[in-house]
Protein backbone atom coordinates (compact mmCIF):
# COMPACT_ATOMS: atom_id res chain seq x y z
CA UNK A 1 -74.65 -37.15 37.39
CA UNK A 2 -76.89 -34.42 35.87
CA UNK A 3 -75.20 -31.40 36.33
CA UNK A 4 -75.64 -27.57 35.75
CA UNK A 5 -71.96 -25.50 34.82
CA UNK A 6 -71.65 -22.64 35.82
CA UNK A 7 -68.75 -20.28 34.82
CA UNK A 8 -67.46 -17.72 32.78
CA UNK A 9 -63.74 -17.02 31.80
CA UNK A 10 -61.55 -19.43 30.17
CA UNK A 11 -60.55 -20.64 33.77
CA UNK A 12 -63.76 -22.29 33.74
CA UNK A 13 -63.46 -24.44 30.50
CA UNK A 14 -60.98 -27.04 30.89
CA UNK A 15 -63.72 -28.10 34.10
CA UNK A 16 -66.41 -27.83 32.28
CA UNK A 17 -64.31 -30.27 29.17
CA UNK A 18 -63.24 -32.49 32.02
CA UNK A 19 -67.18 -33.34 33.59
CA UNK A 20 -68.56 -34.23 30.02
CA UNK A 21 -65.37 -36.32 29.33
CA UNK A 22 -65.86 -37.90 33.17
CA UNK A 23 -69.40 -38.88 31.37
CA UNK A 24 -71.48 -36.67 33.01
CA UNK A 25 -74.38 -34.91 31.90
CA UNK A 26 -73.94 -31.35 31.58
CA UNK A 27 -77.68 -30.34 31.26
CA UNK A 28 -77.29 -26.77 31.40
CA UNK A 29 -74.70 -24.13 31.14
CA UNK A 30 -74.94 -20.81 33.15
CA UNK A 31 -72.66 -18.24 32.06
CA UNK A 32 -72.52 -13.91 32.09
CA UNK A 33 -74.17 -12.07 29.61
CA UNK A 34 -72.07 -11.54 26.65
CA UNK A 35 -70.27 -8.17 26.56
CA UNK A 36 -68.57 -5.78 23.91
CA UNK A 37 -64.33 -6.28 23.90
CA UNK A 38 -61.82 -4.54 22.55
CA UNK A 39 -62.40 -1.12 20.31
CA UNK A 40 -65.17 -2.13 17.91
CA UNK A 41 -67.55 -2.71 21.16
CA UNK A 42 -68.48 -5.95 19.26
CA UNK A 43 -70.38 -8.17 21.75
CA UNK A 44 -68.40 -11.65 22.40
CA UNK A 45 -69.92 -14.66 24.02
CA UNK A 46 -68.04 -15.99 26.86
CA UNK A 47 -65.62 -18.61 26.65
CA UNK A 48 -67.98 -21.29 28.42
CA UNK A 49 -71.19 -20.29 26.10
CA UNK A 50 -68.63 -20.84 23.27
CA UNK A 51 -67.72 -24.44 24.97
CA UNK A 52 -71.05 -24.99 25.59
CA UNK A 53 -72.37 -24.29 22.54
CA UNK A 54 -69.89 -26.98 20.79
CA UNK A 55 -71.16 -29.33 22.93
CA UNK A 56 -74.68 -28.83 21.77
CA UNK A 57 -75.72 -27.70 25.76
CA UNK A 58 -78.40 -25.36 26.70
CA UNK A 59 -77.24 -22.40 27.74
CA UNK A 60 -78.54 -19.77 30.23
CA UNK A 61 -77.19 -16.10 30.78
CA UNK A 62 -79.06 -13.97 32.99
CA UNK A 63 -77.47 -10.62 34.40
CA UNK A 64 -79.19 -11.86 37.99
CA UNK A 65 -78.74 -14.94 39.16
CA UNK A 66 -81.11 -14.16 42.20
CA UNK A 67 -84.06 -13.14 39.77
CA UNK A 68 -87.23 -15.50 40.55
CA UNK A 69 -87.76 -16.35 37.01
CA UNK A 70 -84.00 -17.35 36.91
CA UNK A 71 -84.10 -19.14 40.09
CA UNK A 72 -87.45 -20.96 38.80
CA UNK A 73 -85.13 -22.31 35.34
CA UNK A 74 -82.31 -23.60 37.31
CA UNK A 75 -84.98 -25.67 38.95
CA UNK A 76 -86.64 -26.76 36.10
CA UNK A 77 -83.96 -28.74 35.41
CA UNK A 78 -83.75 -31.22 38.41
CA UNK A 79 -79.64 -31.21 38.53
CA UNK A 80 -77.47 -33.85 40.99
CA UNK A 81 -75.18 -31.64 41.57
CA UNK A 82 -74.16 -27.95 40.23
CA UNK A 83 -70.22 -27.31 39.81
CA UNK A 84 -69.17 -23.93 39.70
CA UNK A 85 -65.88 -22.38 38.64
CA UNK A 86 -65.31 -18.18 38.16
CA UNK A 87 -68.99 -17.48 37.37
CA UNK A 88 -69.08 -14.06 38.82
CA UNK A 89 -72.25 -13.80 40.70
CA UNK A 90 -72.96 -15.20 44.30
CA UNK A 91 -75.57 -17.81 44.28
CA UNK A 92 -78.82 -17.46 46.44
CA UNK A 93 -79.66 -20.09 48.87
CA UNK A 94 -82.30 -21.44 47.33
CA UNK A 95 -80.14 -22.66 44.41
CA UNK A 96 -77.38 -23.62 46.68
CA UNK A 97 -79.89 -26.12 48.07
CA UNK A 98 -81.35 -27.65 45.23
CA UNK A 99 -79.37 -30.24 44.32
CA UNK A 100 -78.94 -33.58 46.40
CA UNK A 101 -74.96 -33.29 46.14
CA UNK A 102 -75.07 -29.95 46.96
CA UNK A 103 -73.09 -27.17 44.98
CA UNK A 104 -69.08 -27.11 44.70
CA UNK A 105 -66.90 -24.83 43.60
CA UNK A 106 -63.15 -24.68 41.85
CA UNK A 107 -61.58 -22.13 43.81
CA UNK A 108 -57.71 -20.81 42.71
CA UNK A 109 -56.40 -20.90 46.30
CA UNK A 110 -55.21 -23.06 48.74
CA UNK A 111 -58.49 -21.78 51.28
CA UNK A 112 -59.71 -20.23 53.92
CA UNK A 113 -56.22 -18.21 52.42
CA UNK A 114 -57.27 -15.74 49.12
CA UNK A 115 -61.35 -15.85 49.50
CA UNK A 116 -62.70 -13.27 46.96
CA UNK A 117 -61.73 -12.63 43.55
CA UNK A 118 -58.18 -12.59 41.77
CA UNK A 119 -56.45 -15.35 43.93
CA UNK A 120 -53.85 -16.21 41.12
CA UNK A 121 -52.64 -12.55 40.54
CA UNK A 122 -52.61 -12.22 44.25
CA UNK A 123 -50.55 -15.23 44.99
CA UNK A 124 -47.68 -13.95 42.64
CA UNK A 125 -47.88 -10.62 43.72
CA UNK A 126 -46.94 -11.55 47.22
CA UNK A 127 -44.32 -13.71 46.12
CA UNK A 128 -46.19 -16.99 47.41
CA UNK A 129 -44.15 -19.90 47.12
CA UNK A 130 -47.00 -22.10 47.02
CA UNK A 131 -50.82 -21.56 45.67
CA UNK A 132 -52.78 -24.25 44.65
CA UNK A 133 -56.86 -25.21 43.92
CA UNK A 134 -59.59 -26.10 46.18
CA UNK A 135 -62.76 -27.36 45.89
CA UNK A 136 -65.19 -26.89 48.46
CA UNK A 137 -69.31 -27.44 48.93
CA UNK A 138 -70.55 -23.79 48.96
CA UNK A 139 -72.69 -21.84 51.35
CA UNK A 140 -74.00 -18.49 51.27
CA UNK A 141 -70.54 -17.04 52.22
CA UNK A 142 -67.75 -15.97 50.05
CA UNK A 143 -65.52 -18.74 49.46
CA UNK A 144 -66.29 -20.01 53.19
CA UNK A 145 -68.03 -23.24 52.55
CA UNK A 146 -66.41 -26.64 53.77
CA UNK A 147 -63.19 -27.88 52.12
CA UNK A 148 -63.34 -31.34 49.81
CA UNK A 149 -60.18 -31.53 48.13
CA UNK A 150 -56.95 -29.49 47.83
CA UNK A 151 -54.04 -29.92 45.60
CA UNK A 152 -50.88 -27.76 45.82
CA UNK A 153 -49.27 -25.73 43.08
CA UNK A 154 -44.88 -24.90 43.67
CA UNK A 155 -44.61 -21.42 42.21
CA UNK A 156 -41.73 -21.11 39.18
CA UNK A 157 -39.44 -18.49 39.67
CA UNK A 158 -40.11 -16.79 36.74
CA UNK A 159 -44.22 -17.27 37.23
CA UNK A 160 -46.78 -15.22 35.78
CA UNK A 161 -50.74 -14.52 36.51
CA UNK A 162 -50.77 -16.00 33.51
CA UNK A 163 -49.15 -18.83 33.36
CA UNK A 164 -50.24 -19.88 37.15
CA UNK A 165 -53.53 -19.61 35.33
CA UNK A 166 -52.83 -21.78 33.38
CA UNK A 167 -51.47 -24.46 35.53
CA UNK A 168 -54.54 -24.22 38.14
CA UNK A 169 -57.11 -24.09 35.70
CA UNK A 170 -55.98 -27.52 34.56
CA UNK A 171 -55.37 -29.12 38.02
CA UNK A 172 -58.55 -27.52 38.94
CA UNK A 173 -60.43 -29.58 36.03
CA UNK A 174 -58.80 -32.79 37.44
CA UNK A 175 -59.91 -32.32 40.98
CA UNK A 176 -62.79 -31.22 40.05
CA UNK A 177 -64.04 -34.60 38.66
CA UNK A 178 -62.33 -36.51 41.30
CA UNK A 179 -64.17 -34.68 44.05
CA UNK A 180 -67.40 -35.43 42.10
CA UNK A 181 -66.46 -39.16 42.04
CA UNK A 182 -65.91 -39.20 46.10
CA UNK A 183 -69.04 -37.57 46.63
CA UNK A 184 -71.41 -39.86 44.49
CA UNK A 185 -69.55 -42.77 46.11
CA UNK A 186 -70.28 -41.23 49.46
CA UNK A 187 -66.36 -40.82 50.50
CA UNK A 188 -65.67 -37.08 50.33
CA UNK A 189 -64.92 -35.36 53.46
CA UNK A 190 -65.80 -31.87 54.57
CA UNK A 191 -63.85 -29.88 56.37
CA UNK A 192 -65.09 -26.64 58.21
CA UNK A 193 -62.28 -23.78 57.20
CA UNK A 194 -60.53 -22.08 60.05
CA UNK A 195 -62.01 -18.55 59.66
CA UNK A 196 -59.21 -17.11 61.90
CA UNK A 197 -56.77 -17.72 58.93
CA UNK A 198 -58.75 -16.94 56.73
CA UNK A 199 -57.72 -13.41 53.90
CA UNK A 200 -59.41 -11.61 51.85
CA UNK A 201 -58.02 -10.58 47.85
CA UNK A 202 -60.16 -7.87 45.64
CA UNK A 203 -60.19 -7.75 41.75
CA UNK A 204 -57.22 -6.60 39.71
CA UNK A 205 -58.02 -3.22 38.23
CA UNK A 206 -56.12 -1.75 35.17
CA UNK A 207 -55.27 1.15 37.43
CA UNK A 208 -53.11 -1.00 39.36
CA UNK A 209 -50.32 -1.69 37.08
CA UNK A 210 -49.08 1.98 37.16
CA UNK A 211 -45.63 1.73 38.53
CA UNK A 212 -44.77 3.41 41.91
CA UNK A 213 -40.87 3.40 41.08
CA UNK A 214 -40.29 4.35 45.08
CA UNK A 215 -41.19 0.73 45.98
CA UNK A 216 -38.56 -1.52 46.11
CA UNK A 217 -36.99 -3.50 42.69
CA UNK A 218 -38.24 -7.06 43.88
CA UNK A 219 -41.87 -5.90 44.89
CA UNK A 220 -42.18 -4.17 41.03
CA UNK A 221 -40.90 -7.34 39.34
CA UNK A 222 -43.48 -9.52 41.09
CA UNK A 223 -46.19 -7.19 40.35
CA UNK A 224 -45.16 -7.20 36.95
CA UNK A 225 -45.69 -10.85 36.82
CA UNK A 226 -48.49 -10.74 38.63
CA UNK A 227 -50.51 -8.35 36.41
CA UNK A 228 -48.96 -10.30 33.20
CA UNK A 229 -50.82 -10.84 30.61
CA UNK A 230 -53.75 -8.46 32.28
CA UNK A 231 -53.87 -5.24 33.13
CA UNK A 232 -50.13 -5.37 32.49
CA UNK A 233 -47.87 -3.49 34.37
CA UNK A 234 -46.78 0.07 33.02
CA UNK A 235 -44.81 3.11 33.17
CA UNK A 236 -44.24 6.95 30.98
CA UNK A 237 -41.78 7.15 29.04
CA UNK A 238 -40.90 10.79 27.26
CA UNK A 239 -44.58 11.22 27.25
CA UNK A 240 -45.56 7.49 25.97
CA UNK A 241 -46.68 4.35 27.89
CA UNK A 242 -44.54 1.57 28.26
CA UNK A 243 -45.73 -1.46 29.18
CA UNK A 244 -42.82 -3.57 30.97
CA UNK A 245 -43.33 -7.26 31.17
CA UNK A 246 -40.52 -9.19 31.99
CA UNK A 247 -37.46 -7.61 34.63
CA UNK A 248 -34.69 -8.50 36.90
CA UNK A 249 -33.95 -7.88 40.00
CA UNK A 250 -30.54 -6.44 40.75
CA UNK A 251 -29.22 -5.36 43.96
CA UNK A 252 -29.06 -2.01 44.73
CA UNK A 253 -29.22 0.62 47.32
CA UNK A 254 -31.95 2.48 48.97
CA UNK A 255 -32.26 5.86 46.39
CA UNK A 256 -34.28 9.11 46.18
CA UNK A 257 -34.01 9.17 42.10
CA UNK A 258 -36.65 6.11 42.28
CA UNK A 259 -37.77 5.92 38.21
CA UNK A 260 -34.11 7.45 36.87
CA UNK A 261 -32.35 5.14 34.29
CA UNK A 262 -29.14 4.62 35.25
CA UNK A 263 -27.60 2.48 32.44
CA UNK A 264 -28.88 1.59 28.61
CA UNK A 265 -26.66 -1.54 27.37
CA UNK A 266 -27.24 -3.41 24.22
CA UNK A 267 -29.64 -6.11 25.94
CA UNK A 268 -31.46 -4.16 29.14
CA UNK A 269 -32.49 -0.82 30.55
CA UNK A 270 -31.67 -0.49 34.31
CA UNK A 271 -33.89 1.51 36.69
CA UNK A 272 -33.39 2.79 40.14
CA UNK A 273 -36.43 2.34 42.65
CA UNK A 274 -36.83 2.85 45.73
CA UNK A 275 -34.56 0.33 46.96
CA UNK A 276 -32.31 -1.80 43.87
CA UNK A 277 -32.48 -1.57 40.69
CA UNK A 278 -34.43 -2.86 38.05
CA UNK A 279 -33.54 -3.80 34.93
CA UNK A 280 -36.14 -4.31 31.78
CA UNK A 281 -35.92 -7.18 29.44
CA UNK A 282 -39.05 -6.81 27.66
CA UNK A 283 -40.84 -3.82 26.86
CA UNK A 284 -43.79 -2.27 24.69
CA UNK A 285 -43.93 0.99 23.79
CA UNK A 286 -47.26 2.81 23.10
CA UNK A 287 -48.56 1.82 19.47
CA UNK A 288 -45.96 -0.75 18.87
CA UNK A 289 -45.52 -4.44 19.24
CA UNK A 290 -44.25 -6.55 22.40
CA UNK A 291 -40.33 -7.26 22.22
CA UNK A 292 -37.19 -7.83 23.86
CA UNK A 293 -35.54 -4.39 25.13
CA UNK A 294 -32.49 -5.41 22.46
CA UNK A 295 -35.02 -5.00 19.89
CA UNK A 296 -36.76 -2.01 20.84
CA UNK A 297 -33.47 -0.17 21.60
CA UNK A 298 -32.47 -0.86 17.76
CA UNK A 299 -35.50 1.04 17.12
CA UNK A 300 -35.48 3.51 19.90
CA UNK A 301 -33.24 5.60 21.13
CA UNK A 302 -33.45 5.73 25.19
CA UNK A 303 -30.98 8.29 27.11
CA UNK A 304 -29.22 7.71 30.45
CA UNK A 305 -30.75 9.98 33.43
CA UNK A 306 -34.27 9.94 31.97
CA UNK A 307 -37.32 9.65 34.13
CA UNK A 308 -39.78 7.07 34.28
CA UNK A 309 -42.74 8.19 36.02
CA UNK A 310 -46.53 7.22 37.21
CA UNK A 311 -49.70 8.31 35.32
């Protein structure tokens, strides 16, 4: 098939890998504008330009998908099919009916569950036992188009956003290609979501991971692995963030000195929240590196009864 990509993050890039190595023809890549990262506000290219660019692949970025003049270039290139996966703009109907296979998309959710952004974080958040990838032929809805293919993810108990990422990027990719197989061969089936089951997710925003220590132990420990690697979940300590990334649950009683530590051993800090207790296995103070709470309490010296508090 001649196809146009169009994505963004480094979800995207193991699909866009898979279709050229299906034998496709990727004719065109369509991917955000490149923006400035980190301190130096130097401006980095996407991880799909980058991809594309390897593959020697046109590649298009315009800030509005709906422009004419960008509507007019996606034409200009006569495509099968379009495959989208985390581009970050909604397409207008015009391009959603240009190709003869129609446009899918790699969605991070089992749908009409998680439409909207941020599905993965989401799923571990809630403590999901299940997520999982669709792909379905897109309308001009969010994430309401009819279901193609679905494959099912089991949730590890000690998951991440991160590495739940990883796992549906990948089986995303897969399924991806196989749903483009059953459609050329005229096999796919569509089916219409049920929009009375249907929820709704927003983005993940860095404000987010600021610790309410009054909820209980286990919903803080998901959301810590839910906002792992990004925005990171986070707390003050004697003035200084600290950025917690990997807890256990302990059982505890329901407690008005939510945020107190109540024990420093060699190995862990324990926390009291709202209800249990928490205790921190790795940590990362403000200007230091990432490490196991036995290593940073070699380093730092962290008293019994002290507050941990929100921003």
């Amino acid at each position: 098939m001649r196809v146009i990509f169009m994505g963004t993050p480094d979800f995207a890039v193991g699909t866009l890998e898979a279709i050229l190595a299906a034998g496709h023809e990727v004719v065109l890549a369509v991917t955000q504008p490149d923006r400035p990262k980190n301190r130096g506000k130097a401006m980095q290219a996407p991880p799909v330009k980058e991809c594309a660019l390897k593959h020697a692949i046109p590649v298009c970025q315009p800030v509005k998908i709906r422009d004419a003049e960008e509507v007019e270039r996606i034409f200009a290139y006569h495509p099968d099919i379009i495959v989208v996966a985390a581009f970050g703009q909604i397409l207008p109907k015009e391009i959603l009916d240009l190709p003869r296979y129609g446009c899918i998309n790699v969605h991070a959710s089992l749908l009409p569950k998680y439409r909207g952004a941020a599905p993965i974080q989401w799923a571990v958040i809630n403590g999901d036992a299940v997520s999982g990838v669709t792909i379905m032929r897109m309308d001009v809805g969010l994430d309401t188009g009819d279901m193609i293919e679905q494959r099912e993810i089991t949730l590890a108990e000690d998951e991440t956003g991160g590495s739940l990422f990883e796992k549906l990027s990948a089986e995303g990719a897969r399924l991806c290609v196989e749903t483009m197989e059953k459609i050329a061969a005229g096999t796919a089936v569509f089916t219409e979501q049920d929009a009375s089951e249907a929820t709704h997710v927003g983005m993940i925003s860095k404000g987010m991971g600021n610790i309410d220590w009054n909820q209980p132990a286990e919903v803080i420990e998901r959301m810590i692995r839910g906002l792992n690697p990004w925005p990171s979940a986070y707390t003050k300590l004697n003035g200084k963030t600290l950025k917690i990334w990997r807890a256990r649950v302990k059982a505890g009683k329901k407690s008005r000195d939510a945020g107190k530590i109540i024990s420093v051993g060699k190995k862990e800090i324990e926390v009291q929240t709202g209800e249990g207790i928490l205790s921190l296995l790795e940590v990362q103070l403000e200007g230091k590196k990432r490490m196991e709470t036995e290593a940073f309490l070699r380093g730092y010296e962290v008293e019994k009864d002290t507050m941990l508090t929100r921003f």
